[in-house]
N, C-alpha and C. Protein backbone atom coordinates (compact mmCIF):
# COMPACT_ATOMS: atom_id res chain seq x y z
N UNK A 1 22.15 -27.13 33.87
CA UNK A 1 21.22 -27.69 34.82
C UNK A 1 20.94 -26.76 35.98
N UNK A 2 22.09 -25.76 36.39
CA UNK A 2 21.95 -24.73 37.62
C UNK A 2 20.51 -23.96 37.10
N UNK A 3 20.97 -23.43 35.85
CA UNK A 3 20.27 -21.98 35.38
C UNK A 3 18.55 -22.89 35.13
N UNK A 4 18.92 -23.72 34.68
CA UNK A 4 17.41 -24.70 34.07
C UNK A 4 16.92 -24.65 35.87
N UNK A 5 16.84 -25.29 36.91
CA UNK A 5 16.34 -25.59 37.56
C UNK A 5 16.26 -23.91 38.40
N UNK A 6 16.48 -22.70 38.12
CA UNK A 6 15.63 -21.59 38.60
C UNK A 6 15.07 -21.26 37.75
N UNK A 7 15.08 -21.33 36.42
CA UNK A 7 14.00 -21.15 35.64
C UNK A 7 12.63 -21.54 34.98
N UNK A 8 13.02 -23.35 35.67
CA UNK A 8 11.46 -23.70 35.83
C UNK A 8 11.15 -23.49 37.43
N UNK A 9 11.90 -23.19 38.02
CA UNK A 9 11.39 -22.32 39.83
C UNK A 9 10.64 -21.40 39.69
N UNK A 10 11.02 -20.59 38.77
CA UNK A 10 10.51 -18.60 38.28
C UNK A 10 9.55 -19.08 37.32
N UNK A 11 9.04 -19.96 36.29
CA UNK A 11 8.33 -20.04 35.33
C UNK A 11 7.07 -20.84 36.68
N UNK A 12 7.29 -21.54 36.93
CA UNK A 12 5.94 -22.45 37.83
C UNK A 12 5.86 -21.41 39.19
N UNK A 13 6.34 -20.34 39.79
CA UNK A 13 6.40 -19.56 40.41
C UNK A 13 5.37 -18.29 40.26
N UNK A 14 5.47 -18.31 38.82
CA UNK A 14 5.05 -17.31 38.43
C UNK A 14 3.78 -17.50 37.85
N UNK A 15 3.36 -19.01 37.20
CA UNK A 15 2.60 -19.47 36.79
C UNK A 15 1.42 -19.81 38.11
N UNK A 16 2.12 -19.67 39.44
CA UNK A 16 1.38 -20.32 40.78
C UNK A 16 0.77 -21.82 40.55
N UNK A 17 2.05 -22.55 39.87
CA UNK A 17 2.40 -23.81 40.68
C UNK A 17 2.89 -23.98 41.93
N UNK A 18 4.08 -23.05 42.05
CA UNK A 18 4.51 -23.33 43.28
C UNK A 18 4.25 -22.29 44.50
N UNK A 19 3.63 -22.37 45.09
CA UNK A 19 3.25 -21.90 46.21
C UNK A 19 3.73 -21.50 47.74
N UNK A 20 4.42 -22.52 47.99
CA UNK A 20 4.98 -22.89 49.16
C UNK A 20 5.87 -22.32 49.61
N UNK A 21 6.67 -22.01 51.24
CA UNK A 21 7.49 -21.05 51.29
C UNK A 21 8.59 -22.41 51.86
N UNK A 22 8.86 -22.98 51.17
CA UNK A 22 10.15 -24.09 51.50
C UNK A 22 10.97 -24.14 49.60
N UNK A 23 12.38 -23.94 50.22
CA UNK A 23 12.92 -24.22 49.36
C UNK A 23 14.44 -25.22 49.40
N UNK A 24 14.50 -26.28 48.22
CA UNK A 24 15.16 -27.04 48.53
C UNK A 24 16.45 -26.65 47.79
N UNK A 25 17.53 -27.62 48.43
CA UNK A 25 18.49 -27.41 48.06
C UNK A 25 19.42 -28.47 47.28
N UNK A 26 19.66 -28.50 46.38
CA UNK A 26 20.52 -30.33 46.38
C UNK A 26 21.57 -30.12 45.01
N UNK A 27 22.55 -30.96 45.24
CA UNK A 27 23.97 -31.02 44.40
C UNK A 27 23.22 -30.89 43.13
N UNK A 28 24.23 -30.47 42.22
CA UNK A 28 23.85 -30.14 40.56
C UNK A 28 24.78 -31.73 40.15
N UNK A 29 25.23 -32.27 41.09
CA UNK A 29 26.82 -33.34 40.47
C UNK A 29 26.08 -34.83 40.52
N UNK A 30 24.96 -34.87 41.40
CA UNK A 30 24.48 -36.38 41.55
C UNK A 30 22.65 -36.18 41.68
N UNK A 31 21.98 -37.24 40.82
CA UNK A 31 20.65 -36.94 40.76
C UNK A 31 19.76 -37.36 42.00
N UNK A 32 20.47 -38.07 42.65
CA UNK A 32 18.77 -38.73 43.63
C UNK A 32 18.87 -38.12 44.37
N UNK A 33 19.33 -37.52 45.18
CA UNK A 33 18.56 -36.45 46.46
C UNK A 33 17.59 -35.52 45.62
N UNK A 34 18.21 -34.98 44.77
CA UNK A 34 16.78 -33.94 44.11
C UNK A 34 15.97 -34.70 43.37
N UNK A 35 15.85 -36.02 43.09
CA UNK A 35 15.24 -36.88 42.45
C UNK A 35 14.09 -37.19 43.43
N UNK A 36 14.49 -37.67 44.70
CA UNK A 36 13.97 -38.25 45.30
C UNK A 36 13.62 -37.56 46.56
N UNK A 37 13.63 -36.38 46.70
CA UNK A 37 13.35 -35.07 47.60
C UNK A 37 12.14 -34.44 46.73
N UNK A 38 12.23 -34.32 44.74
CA UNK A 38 11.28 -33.90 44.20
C UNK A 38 9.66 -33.97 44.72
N UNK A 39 9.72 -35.31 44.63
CA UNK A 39 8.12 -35.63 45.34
C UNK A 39 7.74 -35.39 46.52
N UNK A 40 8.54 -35.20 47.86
CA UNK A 40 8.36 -34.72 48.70
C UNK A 40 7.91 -33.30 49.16
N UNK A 41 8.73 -32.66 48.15
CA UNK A 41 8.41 -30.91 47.98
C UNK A 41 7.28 -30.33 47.12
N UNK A 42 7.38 -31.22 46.34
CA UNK A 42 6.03 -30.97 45.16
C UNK A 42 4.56 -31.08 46.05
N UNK A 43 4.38 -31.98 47.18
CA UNK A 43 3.44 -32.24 48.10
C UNK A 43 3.53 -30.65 48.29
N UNK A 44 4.61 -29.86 49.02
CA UNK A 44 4.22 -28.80 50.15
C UNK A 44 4.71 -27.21 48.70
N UNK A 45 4.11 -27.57 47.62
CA UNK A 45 3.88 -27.05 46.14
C UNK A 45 5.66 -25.81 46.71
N UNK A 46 6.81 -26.32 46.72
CA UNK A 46 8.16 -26.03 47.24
C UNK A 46 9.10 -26.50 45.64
N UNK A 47 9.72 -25.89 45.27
CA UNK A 47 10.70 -26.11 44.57
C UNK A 47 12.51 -26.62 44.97
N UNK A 48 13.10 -27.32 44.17
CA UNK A 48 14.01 -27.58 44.15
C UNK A 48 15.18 -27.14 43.33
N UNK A 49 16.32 -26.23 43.82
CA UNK A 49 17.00 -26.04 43.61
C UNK A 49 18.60 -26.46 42.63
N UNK A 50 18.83 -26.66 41.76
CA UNK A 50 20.34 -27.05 41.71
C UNK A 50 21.49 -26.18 42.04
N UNK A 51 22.61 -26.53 43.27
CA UNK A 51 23.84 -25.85 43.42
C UNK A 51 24.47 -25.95 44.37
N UNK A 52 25.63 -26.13 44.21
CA UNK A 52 27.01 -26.74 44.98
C UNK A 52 27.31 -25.37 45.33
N UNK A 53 27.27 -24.13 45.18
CA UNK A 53 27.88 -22.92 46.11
C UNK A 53 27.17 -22.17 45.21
N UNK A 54 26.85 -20.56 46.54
CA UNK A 54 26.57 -19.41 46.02
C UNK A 54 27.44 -18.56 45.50
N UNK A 55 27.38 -18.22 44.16
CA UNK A 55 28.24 -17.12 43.63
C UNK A 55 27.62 -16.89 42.20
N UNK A 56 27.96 -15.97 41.98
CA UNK A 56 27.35 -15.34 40.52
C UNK A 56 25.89 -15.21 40.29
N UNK A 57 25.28 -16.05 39.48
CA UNK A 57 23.90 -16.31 39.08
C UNK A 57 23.01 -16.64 40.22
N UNK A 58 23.66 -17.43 40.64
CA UNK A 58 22.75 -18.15 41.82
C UNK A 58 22.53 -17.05 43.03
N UNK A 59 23.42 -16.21 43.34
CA UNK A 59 23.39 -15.10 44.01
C UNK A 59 22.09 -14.43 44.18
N UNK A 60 22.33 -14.30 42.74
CA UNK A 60 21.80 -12.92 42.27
C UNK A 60 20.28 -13.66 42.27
N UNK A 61 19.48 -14.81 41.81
CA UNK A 61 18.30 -15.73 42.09
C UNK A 61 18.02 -15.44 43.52
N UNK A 62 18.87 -15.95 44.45
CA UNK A 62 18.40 -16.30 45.68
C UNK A 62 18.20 -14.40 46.06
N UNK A 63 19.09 -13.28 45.51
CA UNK A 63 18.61 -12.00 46.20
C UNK A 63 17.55 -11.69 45.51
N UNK A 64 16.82 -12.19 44.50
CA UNK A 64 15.82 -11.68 43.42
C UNK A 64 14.85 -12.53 44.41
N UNK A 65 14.51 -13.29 45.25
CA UNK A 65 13.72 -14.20 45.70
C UNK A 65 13.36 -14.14 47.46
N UNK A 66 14.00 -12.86 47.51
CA UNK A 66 13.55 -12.39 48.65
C UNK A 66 12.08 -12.21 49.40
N UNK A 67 11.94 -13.14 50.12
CA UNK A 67 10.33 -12.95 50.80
C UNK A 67 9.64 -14.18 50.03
N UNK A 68 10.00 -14.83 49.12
CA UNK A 68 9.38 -15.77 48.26
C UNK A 68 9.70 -16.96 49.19
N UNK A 69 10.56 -17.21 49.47
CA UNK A 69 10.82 -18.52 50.52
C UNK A 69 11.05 -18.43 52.02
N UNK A 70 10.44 -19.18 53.10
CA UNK A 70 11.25 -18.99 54.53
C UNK A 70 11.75 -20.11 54.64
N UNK A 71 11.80 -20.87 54.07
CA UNK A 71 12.99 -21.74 54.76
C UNK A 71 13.55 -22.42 53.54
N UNK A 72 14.76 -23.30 53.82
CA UNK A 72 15.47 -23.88 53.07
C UNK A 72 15.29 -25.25 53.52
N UNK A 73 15.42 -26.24 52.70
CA UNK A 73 15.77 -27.89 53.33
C UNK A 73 17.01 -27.99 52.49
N UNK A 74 17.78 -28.37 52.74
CA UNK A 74 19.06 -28.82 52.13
C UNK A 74 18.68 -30.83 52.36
N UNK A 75 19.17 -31.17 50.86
CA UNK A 75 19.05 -32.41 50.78
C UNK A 75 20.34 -33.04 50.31
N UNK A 76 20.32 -34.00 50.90
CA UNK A 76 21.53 -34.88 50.93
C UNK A 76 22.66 -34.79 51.88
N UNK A 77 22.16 -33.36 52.57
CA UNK A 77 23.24 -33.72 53.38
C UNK A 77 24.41 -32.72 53.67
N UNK A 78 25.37 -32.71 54.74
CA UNK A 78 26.32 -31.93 54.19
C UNK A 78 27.87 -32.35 52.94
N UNK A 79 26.95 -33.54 52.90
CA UNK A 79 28.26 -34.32 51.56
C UNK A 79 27.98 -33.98 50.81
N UNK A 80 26.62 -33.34 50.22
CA UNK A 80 25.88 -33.20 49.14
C UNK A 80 26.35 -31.46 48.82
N UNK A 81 25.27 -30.93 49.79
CA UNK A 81 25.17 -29.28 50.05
C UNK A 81 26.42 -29.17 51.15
N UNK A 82 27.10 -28.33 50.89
CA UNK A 82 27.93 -27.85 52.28
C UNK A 82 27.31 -26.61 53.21
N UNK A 83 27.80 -27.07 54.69
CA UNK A 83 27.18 -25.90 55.54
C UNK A 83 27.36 -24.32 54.75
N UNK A 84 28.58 -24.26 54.36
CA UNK A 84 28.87 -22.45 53.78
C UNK A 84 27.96 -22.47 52.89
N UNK A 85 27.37 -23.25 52.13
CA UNK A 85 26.43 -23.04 50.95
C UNK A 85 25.29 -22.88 51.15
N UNK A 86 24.78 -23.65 52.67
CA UNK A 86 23.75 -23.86 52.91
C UNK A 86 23.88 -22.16 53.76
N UNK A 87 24.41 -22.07 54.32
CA UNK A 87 24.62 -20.48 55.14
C UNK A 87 24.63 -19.22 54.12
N UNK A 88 25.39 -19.12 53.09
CA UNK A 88 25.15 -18.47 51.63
C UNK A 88 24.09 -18.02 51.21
N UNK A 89 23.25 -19.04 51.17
CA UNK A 89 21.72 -19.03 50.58
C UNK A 89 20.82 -18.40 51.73
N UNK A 90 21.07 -19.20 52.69
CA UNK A 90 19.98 -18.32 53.87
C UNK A 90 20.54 -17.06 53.80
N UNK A 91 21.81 -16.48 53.49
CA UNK A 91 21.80 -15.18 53.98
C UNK A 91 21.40 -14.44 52.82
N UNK A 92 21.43 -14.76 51.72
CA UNK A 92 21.09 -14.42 50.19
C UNK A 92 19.39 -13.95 50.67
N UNK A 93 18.94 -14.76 50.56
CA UNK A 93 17.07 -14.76 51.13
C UNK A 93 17.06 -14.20 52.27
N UNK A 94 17.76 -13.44 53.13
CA UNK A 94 17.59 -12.74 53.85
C UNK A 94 17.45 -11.64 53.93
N UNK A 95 18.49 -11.15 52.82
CA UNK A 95 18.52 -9.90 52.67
C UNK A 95 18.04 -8.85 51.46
N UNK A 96 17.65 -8.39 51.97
CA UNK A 96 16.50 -7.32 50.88
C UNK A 96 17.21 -6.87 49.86
């Protein structure tokens, strides 16, 4: 579900569905925040993310995606997303 949800990010990305420079964030472990955040982001043409921490794959996405997003929304929360994860990712997309 991690790898699936950047690869329809990069496939509708690339296709210019998604447009928008917001990117979301939400647990891979429970569905309704990204369920129910989906429609909200799809409005501002923003994708949604699956992942509980940066490391490995997801890394390496968020440094491949540099300049593609300015901001992050983290959904659900910090019960959901944790601050280090949410800090992870911004610094991932930060850096060139």
């Amino acid at each position: 579900r991690y790898t699936t949800s950047r690869a329809i990010a990069d496939w509708a990305w690339n296709e210019g569905v998604l447009t928008g420079d917001g990117l979301g964030l939400a647990t891979g472990r429970s569905f309704p925040d990204a369920l129910a955040a989906g429609v909200h982001l799809s409005v501002s043409r923003s994708p949604v993310i699956l992942m509980d921490e940066v490391t490995g794959d997801a890394k390496a996405w968020l440094d491949s995606s540099h300049g593609r997003f300015g901001r992050i929304i983290v959904l659900g929360g910090v019960v959901a997303v944790s601050h280090e994860t949410e800090f992870d990712a911004k610094a991932a997309l930060r850096t060139p």
